[in-house]
Protein backbone atom coordinates (compact mmCIF):
# COMPACT_ATOMS: atom_id res chain seq x y z
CA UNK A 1 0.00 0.00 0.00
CA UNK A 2 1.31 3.44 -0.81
CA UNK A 3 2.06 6.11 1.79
CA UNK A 4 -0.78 8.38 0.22
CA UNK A 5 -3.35 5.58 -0.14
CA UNK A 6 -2.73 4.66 3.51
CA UNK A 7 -3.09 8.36 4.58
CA UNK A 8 -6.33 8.72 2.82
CA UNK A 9 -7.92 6.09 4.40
CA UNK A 10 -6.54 7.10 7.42
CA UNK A 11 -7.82 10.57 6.73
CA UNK A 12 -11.40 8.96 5.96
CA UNK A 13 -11.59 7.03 9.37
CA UNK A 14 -10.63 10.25 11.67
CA UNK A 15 -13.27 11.87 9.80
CA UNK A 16 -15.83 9.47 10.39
CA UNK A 17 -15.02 9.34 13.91
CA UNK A 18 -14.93 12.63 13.98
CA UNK A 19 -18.45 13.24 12.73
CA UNK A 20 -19.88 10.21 15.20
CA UNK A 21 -18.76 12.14 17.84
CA UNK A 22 -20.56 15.07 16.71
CA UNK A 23 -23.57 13.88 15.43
CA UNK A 24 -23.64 12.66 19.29
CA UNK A 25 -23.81 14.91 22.37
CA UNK A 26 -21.81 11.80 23.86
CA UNK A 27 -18.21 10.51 23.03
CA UNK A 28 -19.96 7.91 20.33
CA UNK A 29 -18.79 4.73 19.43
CA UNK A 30 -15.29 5.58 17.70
CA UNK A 31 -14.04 3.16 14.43
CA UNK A 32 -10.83 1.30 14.62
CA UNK A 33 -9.03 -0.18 12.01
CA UNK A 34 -7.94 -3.71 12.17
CA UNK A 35 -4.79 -4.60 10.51
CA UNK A 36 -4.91 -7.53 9.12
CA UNK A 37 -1.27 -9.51 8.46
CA UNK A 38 0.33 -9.52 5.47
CA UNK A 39 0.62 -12.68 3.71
CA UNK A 40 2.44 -13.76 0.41
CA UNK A 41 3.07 -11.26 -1.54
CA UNK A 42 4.61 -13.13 -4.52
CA UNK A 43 6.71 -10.29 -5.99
CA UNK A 44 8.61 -10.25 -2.45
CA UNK A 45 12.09 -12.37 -3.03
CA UNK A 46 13.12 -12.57 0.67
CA UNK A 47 13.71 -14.93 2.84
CA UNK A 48 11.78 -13.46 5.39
CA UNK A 49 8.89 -16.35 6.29
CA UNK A 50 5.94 -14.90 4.53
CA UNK A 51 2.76 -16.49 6.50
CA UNK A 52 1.89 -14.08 8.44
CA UNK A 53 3.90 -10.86 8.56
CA UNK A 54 2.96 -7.64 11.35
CA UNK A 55 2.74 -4.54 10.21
CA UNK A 56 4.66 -3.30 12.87
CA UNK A 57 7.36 -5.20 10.56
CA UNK A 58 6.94 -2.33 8.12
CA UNK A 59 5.80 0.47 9.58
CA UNK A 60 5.41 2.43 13.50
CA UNK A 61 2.20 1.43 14.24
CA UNK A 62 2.39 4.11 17.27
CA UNK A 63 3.07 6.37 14.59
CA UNK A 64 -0.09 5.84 12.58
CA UNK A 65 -2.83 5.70 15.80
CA UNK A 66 -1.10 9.35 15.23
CA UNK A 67 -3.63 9.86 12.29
CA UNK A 68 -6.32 7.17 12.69
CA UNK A 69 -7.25 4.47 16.07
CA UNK A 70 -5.01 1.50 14.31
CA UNK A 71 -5.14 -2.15 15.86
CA UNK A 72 -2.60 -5.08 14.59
CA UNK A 73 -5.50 -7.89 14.47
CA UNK A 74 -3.76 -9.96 16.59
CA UNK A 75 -3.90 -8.15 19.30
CA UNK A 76 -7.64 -7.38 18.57
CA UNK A 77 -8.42 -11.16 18.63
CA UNK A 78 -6.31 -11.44 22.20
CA UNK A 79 -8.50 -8.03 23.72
CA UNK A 80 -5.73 -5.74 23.71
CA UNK A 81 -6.97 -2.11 23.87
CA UNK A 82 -5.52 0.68 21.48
């Protein structure tokens, strides 16, 4: 994924948030997106194992719940909060 299609969509979920909260006088029930794992990308010649790769592999996750509420799915299937 590029750096400006992630930011969009990161742009789209903090706006959507963003107008749940206002549409309520409460906080409202705020999105989170899940990030799935990366699997085999076929193009990839490494010899990385490619089941199931993090993202944090790639990329800060801390640095993108900057711009949107981001959760690595496995720690959304084990309960972790943001």
């Amino acid at each position: 994924m590029s750096n400006c299609v992630a930011m969009r969509v990161f742009n789209a979920l903090s706006l959507s948030n963003y107008k749940v909260k206002s549409l309520n006088d409460e906080e409202g029930q705020a999105w989170v997106l899940v990030l799935p794992p990366w699997g085999r990308i076929y193009h990839w010649k490494s010899p990385i194992p490619q089941n199931i790769i993090p993202w944090s592999r790639f990329f800060d996750v801390d640095s993108l719940r900057a711009h949107a509420p981001v959760i690595e799915m496995e720690d959304w299937r084990k309960g972790r909060p943001l």
